[in-house]
N, C-alpha and C. Protein backbone atom coordinates (compact mmCIF):
# COMPACT_ATOMS: atom_id res chain seq x y z
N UNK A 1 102.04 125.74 100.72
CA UNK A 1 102.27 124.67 101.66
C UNK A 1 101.63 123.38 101.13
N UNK A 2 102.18 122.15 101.17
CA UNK A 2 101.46 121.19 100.61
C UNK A 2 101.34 120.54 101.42
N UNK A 3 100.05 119.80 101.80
CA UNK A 3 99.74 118.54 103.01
C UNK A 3 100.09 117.22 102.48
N UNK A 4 100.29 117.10 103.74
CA UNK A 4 101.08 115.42 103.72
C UNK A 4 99.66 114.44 104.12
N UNK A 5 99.30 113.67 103.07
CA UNK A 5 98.05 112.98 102.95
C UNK A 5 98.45 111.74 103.46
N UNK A 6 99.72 111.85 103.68
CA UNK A 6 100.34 110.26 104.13
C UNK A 6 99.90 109.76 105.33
N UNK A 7 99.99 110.61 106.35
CA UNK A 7 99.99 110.31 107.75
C UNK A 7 99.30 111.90 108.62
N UNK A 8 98.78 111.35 109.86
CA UNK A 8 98.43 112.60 110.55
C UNK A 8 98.73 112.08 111.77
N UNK A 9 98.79 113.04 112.99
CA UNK A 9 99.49 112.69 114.16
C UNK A 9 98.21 113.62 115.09
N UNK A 10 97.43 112.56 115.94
CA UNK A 10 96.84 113.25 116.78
C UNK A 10 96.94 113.29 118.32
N UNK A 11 96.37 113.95 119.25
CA UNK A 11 97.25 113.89 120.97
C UNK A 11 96.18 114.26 121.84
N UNK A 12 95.91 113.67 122.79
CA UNK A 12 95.33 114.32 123.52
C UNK A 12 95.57 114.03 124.86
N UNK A 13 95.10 115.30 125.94
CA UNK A 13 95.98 115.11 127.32
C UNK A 13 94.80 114.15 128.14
N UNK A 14 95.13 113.34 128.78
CA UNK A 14 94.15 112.83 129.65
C UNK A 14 94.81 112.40 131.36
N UNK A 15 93.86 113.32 132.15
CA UNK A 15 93.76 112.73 133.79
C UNK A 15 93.87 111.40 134.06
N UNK A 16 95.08 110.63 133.94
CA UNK A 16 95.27 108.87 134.14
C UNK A 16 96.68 108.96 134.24
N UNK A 17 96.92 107.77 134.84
CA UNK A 17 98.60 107.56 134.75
C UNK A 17 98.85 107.03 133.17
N UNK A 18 99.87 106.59 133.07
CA UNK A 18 100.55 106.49 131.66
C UNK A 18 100.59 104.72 131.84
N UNK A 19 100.50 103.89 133.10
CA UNK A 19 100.27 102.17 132.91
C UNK A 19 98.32 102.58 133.22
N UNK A 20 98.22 103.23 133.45
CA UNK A 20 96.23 103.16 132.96
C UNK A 20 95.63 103.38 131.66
N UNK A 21 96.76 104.33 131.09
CA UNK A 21 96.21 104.48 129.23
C UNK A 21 96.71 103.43 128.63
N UNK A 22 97.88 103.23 129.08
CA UNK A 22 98.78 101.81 128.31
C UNK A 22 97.71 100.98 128.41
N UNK A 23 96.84 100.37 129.58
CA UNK A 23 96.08 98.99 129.63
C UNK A 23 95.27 99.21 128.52
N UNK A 24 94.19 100.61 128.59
CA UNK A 24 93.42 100.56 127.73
C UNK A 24 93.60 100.24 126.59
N UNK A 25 94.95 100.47 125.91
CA UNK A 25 95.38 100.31 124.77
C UNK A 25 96.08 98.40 124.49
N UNK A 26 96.36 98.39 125.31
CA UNK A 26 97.23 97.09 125.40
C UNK A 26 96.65 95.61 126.22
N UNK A 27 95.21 95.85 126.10
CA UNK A 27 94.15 94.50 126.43
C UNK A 27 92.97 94.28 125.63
N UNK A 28 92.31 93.35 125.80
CA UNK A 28 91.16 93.31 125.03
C UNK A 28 90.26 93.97 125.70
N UNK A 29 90.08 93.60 126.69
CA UNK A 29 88.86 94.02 127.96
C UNK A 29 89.25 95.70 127.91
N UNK A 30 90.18 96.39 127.99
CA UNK A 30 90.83 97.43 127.65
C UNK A 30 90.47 98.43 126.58
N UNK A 31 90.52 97.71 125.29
CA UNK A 31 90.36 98.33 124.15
C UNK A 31 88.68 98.34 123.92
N UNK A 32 87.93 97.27 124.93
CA UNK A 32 86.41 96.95 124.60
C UNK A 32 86.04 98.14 125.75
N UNK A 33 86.54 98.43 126.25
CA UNK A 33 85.98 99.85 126.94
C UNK A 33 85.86 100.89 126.45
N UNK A 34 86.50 101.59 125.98
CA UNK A 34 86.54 103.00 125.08
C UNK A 34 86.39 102.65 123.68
N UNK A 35 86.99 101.81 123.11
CA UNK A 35 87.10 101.70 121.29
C UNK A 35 85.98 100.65 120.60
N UNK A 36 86.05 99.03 120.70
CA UNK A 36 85.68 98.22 120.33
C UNK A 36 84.31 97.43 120.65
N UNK A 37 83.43 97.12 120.03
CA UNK A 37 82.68 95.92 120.71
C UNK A 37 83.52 94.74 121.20
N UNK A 38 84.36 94.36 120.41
CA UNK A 38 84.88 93.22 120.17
C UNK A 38 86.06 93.20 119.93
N UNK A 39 87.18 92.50 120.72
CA UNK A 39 88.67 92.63 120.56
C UNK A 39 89.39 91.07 120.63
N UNK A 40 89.10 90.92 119.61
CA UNK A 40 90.13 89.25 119.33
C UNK A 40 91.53 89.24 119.58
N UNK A 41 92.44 88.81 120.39
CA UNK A 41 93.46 88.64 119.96
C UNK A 41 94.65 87.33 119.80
N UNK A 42 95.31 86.91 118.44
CA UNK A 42 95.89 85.59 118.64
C UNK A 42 97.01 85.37 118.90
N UNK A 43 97.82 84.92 119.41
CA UNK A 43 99.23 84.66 119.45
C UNK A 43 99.79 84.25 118.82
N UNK A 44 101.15 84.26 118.25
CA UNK A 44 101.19 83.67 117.46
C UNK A 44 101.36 82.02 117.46
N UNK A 45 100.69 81.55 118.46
CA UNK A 45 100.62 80.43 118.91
C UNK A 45 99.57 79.81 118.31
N UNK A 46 98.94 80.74 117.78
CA UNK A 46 97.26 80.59 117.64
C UNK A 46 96.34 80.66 118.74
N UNK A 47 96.70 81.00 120.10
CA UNK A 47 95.97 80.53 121.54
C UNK A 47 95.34 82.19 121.73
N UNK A 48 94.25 81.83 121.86
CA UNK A 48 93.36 83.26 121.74
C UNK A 48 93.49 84.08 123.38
N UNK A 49 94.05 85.15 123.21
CA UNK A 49 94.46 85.86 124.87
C UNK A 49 93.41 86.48 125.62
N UNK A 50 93.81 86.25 126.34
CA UNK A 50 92.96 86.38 127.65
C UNK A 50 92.21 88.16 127.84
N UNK A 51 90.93 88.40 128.28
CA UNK A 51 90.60 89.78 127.93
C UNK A 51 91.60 90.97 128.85
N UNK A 52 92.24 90.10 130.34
CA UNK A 52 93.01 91.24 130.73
C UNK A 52 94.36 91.02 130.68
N UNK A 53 94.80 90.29 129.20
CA UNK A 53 96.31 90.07 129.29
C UNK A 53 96.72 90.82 128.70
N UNK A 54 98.21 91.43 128.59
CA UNK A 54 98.61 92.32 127.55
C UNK A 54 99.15 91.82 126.30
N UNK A 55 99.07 92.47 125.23
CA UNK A 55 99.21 91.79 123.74
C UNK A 55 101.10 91.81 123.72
N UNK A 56 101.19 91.31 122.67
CA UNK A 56 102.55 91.10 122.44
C UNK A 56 102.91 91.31 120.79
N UNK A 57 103.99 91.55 120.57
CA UNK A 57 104.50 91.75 119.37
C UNK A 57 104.18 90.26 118.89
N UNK A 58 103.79 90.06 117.18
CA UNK A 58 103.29 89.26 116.70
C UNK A 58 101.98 89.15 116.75
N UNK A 59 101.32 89.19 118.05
CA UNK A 59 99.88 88.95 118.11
C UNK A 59 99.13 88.96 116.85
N UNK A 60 98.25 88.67 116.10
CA UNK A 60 97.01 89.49 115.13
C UNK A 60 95.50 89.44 115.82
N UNK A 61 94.89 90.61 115.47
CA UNK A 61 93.85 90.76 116.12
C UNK A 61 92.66 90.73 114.97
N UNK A 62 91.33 90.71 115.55
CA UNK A 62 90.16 91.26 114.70
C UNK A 62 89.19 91.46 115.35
N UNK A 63 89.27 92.87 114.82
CA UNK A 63 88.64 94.19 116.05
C UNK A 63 86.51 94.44 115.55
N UNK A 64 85.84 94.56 115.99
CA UNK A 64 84.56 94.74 115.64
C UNK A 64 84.00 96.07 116.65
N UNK A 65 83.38 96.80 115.98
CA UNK A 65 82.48 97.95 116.16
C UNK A 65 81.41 98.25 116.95
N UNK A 66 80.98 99.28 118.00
CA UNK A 66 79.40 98.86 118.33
C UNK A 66 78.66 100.26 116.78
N UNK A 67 77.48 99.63 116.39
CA UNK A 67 76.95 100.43 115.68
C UNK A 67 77.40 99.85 114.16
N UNK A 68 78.19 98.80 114.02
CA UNK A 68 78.33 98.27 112.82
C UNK A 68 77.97 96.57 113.04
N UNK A 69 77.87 96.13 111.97
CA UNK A 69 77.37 94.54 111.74
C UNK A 69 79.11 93.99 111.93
N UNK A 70 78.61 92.70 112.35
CA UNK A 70 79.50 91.78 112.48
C UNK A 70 80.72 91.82 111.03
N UNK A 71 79.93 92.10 109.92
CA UNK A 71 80.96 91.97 108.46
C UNK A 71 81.68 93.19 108.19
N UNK A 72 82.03 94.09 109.19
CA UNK A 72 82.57 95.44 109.70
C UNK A 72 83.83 95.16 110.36
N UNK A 73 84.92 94.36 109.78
CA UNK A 73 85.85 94.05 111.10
C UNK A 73 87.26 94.99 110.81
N UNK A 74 88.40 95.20 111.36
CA UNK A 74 90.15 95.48 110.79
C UNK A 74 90.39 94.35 111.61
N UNK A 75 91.37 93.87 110.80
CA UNK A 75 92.07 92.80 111.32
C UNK A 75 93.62 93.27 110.76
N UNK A 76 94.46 93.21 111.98
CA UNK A 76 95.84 93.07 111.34
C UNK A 76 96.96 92.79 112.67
N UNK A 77 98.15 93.16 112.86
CA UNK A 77 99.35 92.47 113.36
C UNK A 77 99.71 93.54 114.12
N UNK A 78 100.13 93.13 115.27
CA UNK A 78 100.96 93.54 116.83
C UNK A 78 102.36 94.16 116.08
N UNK A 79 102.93 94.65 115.87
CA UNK A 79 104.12 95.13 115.53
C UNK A 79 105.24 95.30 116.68
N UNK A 80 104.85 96.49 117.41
CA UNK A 80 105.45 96.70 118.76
C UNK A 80 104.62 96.92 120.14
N UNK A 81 104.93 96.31 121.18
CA UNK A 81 104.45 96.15 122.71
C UNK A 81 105.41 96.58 123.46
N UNK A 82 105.76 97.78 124.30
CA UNK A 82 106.76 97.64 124.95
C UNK A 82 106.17 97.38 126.55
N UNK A 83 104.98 97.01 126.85
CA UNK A 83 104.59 96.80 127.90
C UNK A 83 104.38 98.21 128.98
N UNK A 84 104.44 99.43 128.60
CA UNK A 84 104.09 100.29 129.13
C UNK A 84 103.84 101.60 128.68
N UNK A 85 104.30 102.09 127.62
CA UNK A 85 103.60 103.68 126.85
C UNK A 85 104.27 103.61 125.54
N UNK A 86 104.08 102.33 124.44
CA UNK A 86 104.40 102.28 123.17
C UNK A 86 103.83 100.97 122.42
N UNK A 87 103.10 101.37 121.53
CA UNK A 87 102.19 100.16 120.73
C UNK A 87 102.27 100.74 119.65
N UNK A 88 102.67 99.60 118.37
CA UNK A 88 102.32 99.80 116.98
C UNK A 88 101.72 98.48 116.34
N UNK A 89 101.29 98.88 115.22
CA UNK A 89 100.13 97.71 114.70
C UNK A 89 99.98 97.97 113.39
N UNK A 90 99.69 97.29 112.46
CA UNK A 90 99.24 97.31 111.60
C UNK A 90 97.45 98.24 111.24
N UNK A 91 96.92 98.42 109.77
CA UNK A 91 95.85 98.90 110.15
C UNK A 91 95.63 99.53 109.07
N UNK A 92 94.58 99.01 108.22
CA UNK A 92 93.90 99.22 106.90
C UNK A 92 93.76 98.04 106.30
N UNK A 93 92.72 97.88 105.22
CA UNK A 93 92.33 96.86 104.59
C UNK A 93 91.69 97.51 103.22
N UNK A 94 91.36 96.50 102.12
CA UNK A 94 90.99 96.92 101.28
C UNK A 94 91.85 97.77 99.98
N UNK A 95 92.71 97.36 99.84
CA UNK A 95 94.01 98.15 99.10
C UNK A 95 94.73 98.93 99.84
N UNK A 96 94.50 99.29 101.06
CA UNK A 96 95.43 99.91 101.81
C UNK A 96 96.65 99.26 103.05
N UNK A 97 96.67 98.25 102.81
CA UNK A 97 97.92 97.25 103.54
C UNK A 97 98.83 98.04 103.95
N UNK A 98 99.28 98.37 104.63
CA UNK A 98 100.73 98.83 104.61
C UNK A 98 100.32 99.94 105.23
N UNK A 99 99.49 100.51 106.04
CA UNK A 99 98.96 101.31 107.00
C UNK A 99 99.77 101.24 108.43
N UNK A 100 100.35 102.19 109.02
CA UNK A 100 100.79 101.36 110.51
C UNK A 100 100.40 102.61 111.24
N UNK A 101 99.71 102.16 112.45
CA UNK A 101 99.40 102.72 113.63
C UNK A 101 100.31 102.84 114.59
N UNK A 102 100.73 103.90 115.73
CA UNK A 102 101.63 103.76 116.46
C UNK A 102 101.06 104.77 117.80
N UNK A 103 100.92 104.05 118.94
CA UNK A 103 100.61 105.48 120.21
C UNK A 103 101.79 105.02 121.02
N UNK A 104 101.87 106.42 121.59
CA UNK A 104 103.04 106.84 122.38
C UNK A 104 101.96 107.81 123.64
N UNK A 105 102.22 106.97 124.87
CA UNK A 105 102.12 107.67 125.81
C UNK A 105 103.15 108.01 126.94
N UNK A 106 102.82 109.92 127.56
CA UNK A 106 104.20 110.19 128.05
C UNK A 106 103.53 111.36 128.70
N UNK A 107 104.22 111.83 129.06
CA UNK A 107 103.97 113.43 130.16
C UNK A 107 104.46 114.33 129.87
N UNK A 108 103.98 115.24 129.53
CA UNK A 108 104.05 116.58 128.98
C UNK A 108 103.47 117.83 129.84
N UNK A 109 104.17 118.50 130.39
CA UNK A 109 103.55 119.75 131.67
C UNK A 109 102.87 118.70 132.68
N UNK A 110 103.64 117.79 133.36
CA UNK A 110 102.52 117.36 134.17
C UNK A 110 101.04 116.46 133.81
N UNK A 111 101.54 116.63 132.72
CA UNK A 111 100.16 115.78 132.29
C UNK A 111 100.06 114.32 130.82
N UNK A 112 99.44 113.70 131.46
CA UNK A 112 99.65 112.56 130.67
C UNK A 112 99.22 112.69 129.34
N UNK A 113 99.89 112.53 128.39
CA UNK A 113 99.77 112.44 127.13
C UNK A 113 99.43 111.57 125.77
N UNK A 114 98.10 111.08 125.40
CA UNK A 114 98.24 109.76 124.12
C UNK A 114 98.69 110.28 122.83
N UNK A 115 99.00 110.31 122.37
CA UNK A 115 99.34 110.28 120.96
C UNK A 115 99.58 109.49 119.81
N UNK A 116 98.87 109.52 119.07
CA UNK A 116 98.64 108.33 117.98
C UNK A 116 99.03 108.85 116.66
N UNK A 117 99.64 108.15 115.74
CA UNK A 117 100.48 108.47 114.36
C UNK A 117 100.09 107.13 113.14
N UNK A 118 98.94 107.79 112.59
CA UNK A 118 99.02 106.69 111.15
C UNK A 118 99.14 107.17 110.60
N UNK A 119 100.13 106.42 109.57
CA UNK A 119 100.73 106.43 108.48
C UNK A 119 100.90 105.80 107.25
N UNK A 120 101.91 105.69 106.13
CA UNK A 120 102.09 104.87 105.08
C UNK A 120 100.03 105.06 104.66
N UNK A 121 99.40 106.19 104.93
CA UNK A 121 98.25 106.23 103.71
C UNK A 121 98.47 106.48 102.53
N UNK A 122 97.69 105.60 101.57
CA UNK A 122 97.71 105.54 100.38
C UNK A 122 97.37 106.92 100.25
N UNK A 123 97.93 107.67 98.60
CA UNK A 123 97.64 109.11 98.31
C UNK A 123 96.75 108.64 97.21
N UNK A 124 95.71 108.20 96.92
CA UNK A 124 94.74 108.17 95.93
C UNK A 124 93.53 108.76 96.63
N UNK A 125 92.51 108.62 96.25
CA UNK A 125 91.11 109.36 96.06
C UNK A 125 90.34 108.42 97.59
N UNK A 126 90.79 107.24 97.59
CA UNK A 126 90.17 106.44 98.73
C UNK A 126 90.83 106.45 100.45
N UNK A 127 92.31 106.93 99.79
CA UNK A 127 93.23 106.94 100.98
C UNK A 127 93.10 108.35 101.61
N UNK A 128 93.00 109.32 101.10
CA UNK A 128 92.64 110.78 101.02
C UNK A 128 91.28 110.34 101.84
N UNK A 129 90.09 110.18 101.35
CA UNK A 129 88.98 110.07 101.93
C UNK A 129 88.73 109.31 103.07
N UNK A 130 88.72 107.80 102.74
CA UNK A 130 88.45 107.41 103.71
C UNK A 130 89.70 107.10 104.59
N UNK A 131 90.64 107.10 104.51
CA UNK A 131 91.96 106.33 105.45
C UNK A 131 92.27 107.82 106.24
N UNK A 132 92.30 109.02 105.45
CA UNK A 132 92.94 110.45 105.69
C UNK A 132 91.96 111.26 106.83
N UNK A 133 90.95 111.52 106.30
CA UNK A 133 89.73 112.03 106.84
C UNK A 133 89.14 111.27 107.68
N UNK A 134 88.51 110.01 107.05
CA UNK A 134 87.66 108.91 107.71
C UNK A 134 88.34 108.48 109.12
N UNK A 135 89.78 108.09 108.81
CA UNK A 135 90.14 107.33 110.02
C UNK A 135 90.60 108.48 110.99
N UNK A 136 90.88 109.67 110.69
CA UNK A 136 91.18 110.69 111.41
C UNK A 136 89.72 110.97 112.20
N UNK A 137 88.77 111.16 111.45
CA UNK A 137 87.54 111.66 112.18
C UNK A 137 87.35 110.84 113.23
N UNK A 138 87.56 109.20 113.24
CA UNK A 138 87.16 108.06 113.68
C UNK A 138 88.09 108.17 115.14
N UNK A 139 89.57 108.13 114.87
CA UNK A 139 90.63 108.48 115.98
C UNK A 139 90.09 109.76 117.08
N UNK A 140 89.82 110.75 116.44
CA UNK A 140 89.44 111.93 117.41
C UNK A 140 88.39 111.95 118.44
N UNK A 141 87.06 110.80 118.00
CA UNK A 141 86.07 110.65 118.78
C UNK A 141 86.39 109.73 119.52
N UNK A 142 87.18 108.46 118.95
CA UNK A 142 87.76 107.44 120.02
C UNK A 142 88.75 107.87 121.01
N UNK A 143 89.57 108.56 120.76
CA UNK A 143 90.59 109.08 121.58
C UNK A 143 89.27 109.92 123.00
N UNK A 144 88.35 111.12 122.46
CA UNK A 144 87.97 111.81 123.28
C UNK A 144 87.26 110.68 124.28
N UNK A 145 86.40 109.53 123.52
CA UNK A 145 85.99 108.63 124.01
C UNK A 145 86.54 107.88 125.50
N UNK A 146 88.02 107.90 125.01
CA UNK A 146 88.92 107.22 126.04
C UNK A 146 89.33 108.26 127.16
N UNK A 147 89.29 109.72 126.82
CA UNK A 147 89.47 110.57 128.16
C UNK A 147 87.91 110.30 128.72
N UNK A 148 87.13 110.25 128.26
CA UNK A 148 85.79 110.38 129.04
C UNK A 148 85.95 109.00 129.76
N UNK A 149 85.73 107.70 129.03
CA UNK A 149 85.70 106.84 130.57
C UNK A 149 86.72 107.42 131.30
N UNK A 150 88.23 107.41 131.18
CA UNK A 150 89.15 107.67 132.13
C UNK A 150 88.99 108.45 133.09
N UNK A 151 88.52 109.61 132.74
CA UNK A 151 88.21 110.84 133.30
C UNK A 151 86.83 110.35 134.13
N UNK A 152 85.57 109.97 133.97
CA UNK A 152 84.76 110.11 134.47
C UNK A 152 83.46 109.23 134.32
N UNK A 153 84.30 108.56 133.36
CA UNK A 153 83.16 106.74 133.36
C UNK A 153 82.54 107.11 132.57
N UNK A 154 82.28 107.82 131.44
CA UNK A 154 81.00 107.60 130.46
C UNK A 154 81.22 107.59 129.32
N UNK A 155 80.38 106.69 128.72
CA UNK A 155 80.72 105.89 127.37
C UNK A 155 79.97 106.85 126.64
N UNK A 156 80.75 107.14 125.39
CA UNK A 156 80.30 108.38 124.26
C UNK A 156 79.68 107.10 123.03
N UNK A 157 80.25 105.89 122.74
CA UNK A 157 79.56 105.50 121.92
C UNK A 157 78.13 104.77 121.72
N UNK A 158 77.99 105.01 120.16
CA UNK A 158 76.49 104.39 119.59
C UNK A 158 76.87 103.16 119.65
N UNK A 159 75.83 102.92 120.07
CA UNK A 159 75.43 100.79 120.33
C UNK A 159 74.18 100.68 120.06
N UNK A 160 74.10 101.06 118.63
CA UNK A 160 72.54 100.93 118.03
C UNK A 160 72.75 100.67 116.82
N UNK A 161 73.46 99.37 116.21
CA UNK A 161 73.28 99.14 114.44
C UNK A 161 72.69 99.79 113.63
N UNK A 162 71.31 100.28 114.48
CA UNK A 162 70.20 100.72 113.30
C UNK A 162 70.25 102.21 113.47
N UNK A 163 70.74 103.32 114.12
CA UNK A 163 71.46 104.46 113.64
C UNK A 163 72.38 104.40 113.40
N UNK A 164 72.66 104.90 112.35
CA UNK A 164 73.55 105.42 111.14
C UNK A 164 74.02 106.66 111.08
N UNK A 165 75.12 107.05 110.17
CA UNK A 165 75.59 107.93 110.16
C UNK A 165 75.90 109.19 111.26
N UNK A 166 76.25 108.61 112.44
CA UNK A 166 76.11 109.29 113.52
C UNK A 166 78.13 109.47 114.04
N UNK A 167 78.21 110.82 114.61
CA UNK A 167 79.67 110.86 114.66
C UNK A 167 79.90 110.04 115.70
N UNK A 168 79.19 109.01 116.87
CA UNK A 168 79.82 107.96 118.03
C UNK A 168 79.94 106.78 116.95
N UNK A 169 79.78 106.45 116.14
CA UNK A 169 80.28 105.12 115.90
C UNK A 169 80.87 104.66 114.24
């Protein structure tokens, strides 16, 4: 069997409606709850959006970390918004351009469903490691991250720069 180093597809069920995971995913104030310290986003107007507006195709963002320094950022492009259970984006830096992110939320047995799909990873030694593994490890704690507020209000991540190597951040 040979693995596909390209892309991985992860899911998880969460207690929320499907326009409550969408927000999280599709605001700043949103994404700064479960994922981000910091959620920039521009229009392509250049007019910087509002923390509870929803993003739009075109947008570019630049996203910051709790538990990393300010010179820790991804920055990249809104692709697709459909305004209620479909977002894609750009997502990698550093020789890996051409990365695209995509969640799909939906209902499955009754139950609400996120699911997230990156792809176009580079197959070298860095894309394998860090884009394959790295961003996979990174997705699984953020995702669980996002059933826990949803589910029950509590924030799983590190907001301490000065620990390191820790699986919240």
């Amino acid at each position: 069997m040979n693995y596909d180093w390209t892309l991985f597809k992860k899911r998880i069920n969460i207690k929320a409606s499907i326009a409550q995971v969408y927000k999280m995913w599709a605001t700043p104030a949103g994404l700064e709850e479960w994922f981000l310290r910091n959620a920039d986003y521009m229009s392509k107007e250049n007019i910087c959006r509002n923390a509870k507006e929803d993003i739009v195709v075109g947008d570019n963002f630049c996203w910051r970390w709790h538990g990393w320094p300010d010179s820790t950022t991804e920055k990249g492009e809104v692709l697709e918004a459909n305004g209620k259970d479909f977002l894609k984006f750009t997502f990698g830096q550093e020789g890996a351009e051409g990365m695209i992110c995509s969640v799909k939320i939906f209902t499955e047995e009754n139950e609400t469903i996120c699911e997230l799909l990156q792809e176009n990873i580079p197959v070298n030694e860095k894309g394998m490691t860090h884009y394959h593994i790295g961003c996979m490890t990174g997705w699984l704690f953020y995702m669980t991250n996002l059933k826990s507020i949803l589910e029950g209000g509590i924030d799983l991540r590190n907001k301490n720069e000065k620990i390191q190597q820790v699986l919240n951040a």
